[in-house]
Protein backbone atom coordinates (compact mmCIF):
# COMPACT_ATOMS: atom_id res chain seq x y z
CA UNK A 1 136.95 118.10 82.39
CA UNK A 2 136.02 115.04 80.58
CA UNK A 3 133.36 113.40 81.35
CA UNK A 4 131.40 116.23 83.36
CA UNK A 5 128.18 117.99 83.03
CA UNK A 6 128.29 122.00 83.52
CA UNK A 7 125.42 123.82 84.98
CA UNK A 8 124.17 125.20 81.91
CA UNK A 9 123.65 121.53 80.36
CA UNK A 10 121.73 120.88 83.15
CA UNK A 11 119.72 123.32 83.27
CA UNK A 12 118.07 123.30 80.04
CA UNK A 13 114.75 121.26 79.18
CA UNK A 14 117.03 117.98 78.09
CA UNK A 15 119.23 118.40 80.98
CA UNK A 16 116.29 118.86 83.57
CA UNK A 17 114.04 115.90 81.82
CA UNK A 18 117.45 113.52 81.85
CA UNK A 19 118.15 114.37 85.37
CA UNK A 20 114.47 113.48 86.55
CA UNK A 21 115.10 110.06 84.40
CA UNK A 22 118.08 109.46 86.80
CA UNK A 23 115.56 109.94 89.45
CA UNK A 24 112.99 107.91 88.13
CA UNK A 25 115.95 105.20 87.68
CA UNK A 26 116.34 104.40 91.37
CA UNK A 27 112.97 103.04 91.22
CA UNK A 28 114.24 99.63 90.34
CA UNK A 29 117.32 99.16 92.42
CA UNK A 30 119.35 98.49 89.81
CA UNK A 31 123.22 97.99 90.40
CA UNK A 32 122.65 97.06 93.96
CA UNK A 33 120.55 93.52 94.63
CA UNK A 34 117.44 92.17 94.02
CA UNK A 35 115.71 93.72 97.07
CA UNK A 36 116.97 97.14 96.65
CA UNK A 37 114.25 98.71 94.79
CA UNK A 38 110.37 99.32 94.83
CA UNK A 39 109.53 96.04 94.86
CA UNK A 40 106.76 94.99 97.41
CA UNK A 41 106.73 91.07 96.49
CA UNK A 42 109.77 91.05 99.16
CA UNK A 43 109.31 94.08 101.77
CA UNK A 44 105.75 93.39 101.41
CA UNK A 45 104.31 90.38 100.42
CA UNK A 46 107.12 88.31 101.71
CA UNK A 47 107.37 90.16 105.28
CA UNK A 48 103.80 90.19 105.67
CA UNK A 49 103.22 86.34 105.26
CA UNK A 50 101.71 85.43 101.63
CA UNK A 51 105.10 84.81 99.50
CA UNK A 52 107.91 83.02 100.72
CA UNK A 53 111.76 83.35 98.94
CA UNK A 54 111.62 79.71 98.43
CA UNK A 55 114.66 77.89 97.39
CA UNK A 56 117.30 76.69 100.04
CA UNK A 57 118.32 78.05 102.97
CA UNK A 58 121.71 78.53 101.91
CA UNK A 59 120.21 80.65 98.09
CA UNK A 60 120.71 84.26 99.16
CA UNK A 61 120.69 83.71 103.13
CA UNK A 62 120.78 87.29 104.17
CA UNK A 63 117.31 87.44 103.23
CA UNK A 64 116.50 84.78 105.32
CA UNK A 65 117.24 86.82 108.19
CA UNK A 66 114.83 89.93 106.99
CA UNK A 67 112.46 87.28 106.79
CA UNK A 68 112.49 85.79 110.44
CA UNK A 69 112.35 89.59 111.72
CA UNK A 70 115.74 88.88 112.72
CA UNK A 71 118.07 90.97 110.59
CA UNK A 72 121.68 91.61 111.49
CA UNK A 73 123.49 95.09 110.96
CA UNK A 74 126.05 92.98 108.49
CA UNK A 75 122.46 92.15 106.13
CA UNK A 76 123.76 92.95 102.90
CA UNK A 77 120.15 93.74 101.63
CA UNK A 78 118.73 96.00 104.09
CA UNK A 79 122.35 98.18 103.61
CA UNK A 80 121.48 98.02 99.96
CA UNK A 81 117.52 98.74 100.04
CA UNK A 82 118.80 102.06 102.55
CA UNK A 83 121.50 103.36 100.45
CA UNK A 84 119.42 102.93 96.77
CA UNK A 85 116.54 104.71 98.49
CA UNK A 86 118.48 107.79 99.95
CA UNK A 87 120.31 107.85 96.12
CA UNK A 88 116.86 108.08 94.83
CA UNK A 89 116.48 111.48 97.50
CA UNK A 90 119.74 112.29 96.33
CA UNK A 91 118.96 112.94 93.02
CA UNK A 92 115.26 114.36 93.16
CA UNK A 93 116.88 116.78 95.63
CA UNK A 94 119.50 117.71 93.10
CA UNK A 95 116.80 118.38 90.22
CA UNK A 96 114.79 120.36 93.00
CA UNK A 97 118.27 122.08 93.48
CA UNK A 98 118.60 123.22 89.64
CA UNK A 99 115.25 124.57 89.14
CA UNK A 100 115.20 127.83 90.41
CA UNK A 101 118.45 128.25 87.52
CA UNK A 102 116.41 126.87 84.87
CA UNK A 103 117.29 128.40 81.84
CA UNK A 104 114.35 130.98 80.15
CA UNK A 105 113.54 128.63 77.07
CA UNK A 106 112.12 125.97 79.76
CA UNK A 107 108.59 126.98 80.43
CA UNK A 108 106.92 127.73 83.65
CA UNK A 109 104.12 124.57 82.62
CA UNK A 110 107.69 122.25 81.92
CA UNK A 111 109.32 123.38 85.39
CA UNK A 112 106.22 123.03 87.58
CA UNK A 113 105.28 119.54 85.86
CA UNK A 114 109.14 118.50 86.54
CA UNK A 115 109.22 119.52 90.12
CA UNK A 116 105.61 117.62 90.87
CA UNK A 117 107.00 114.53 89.55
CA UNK A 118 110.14 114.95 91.60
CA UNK A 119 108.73 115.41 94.71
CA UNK A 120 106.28 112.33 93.78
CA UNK A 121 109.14 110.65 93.80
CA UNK A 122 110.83 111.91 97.00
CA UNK A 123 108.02 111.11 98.83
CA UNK A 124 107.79 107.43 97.23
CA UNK A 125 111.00 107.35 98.09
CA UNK A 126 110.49 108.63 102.06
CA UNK A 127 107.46 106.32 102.29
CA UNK A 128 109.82 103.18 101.53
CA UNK A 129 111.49 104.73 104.27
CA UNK A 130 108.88 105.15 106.76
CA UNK A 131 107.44 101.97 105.85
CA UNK A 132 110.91 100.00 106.57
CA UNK A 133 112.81 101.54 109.12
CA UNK A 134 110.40 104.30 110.85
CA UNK A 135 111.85 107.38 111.30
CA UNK A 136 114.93 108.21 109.13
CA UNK A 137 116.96 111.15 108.46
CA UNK A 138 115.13 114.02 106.77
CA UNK A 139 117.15 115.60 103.97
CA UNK A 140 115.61 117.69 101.63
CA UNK A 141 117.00 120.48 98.84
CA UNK A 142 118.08 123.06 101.42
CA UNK A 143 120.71 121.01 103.35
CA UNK A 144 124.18 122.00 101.80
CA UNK A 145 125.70 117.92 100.98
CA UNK A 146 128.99 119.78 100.75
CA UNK A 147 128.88 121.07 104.27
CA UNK A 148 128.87 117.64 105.52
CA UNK A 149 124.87 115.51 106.82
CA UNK A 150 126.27 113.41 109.80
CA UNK A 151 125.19 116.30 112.08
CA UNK A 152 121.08 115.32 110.81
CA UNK A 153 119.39 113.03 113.19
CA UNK A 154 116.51 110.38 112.67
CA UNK A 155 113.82 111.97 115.03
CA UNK A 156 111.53 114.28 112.34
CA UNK A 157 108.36 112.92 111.70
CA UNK A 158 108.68 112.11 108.37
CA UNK A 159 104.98 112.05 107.47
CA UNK A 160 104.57 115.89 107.06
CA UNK A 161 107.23 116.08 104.13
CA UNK A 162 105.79 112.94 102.85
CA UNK A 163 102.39 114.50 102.62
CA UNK A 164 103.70 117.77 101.42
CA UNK A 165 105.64 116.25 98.63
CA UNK A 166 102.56 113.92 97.32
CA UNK A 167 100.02 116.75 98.08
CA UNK A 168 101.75 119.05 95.85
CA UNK A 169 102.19 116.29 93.43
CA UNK A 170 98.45 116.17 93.04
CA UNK A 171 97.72 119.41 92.41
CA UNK A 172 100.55 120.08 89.98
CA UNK A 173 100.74 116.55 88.01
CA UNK A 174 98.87 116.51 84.49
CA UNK A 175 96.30 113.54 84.37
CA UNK A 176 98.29 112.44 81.53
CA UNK A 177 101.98 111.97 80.34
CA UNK A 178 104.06 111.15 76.79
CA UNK A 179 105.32 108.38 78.82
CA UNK A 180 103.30 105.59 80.60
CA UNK A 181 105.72 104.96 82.74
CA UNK A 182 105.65 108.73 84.65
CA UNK A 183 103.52 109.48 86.98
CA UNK A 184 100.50 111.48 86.77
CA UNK A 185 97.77 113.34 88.88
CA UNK A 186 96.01 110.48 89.91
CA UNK A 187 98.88 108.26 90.71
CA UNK A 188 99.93 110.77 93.65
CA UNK A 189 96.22 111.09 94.58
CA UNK A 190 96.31 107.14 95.19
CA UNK A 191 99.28 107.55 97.04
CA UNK A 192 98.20 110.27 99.18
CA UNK A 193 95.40 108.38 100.06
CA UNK A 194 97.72 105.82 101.01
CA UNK A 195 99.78 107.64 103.28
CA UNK A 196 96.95 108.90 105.05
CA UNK A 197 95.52 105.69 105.77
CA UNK A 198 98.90 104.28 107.17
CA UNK A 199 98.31 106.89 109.41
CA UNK A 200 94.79 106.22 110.71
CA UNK A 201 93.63 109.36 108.64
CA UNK A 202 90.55 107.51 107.63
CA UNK A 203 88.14 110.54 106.14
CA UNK A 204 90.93 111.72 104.39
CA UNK A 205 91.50 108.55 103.05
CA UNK A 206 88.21 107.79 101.98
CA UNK A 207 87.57 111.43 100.43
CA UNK A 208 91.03 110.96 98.38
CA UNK A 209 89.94 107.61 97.41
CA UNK A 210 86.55 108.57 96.40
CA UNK A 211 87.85 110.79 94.18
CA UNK A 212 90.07 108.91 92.31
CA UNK A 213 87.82 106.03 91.91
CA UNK A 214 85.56 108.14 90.50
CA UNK A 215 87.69 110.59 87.85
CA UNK A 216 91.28 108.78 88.08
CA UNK A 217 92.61 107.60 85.00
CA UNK A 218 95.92 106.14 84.00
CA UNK A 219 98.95 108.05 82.77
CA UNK A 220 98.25 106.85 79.28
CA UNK A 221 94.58 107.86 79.41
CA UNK A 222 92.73 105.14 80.18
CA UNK A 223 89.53 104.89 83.06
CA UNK A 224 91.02 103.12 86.09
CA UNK A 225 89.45 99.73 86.51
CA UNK A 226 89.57 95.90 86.08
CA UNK A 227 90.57 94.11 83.63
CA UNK A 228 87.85 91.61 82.62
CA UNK A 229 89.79 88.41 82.86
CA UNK A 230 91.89 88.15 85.93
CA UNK A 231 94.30 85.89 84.48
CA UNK A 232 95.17 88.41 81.69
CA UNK A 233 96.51 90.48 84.40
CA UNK A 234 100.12 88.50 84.34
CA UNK A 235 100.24 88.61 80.30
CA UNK A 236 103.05 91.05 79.43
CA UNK A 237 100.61 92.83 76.75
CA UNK A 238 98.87 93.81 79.92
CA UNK A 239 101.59 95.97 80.88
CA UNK A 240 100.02 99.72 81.40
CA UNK A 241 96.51 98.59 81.23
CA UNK A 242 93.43 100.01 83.07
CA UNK A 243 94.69 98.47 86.48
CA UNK A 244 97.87 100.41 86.45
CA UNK A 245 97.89 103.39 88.68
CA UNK A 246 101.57 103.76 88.63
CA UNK A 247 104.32 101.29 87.17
């Protein structure tokens, strides 16, 4: 039919690397509104209490509400943020799906590195999650979408499959890419580290961090550190610098 994609198109190296672009594309939200994607100036800095939305009252007022920790089931953001983050899961669990077909000219090196930055992403993507809304429903590569998911509840622990997913990121990602944009060994060891420490997994936050302080580096090959004038950090040709453990 027109305008479809067949199996075997999928399953070649293009097809695979396209599909985990798609994946990579939910990163940013786009097509839904402003708030919808990774961006922690709102669902962070904003909620936490060192940036404000500015402007008046009446400029975007559903945000208002997410704001004031008083958000109604109507708020057009937090709908959009929920849906754009399960599409992201959506579509690293379809990749995940086509591997095991993957056709004989893709390498075992190409379909390992593909399925660590997939599951980077899924458990980016479950972090937002866990971060926003606690406990969510857990839907990985085994559940059958045509069979129906209303029946999947919201009481799994979802920090298990988050470590599992960044975990195996770390010890399957190269420590560099073609692209500076994808994310590499280090990059899930920094966010491993993370998720431990949201949990109160201190040691194995420190030994994580340790380690990446020490030997990380940036998908594009350069040392992790600070740039030597702060200000410089802003400047658009400081996009992908040393400071940039994944962007």
């Amino acid at each position: 039919p027109t305008s479809s994609i067949t199996d075997t198109q999928l399953t070649s190296k293009n097809g695979l690397e396209g599909t985990l672009i798609g994946v990579y594309s939910m990163l940013s939200g786009r097509g839904q509104d402003f708030y919808a994607g990774s961006t922690n100036w709102f669902w962070g800095s904003v909620l936490g209490g060192d940036a404000n939305k500015g402007t008046n009252s009446g400029d975007q007022a559903q945000v208002n509400e997410i704001q004031a920790y008083n958000p109604q089931s109507t708020n057009t953001s937090i709908l959009a943020k929920y849906r754009t983050t399960y599409e992201g899961i959506a579509r690293a669990n379809a990749l995940l799906k086509l591997l095991p077909d993957a056709q004989p000219t893709v390498s075992e090196d190409d379909k390992t590195r593909i399925e660590a930055e997939c599951k980077f992403l899924r458990g980016h993507y479950y972090f937002e999650l866990k971060k926003l809304f606690n406990n969510t429903p857990y839907i990985d590569e085994t559940v059958d979408y045509a069979q129906g998911i209303e029946e999947i509840t919201n009481d799994a622990d979802l920090w298990p499959m988050i470590e599992a997913d960044l975990l195996f990121a770390f010890n399957n990602l190269p420590e560099t890419q073609p692209a500076a944009g994808r994310a590499n060994k280090w990059a899930a060891g920094a966010y491993l580290g993370k998720a431990y420490l949201f949990q109160g997994k201190f040691e194995d936050a420190e030994n994580i961090f340790h380690n990446v302080i020490a030997n990380g580096k940036t998908a594009n090959d350069q040392k992790y550190g600070l740039l030597e004038n702060y200000g410089d950090l802003w400047r658009l040709a400081s996009d992908n610098s040393k400071e940039s453990v994944f962007a």
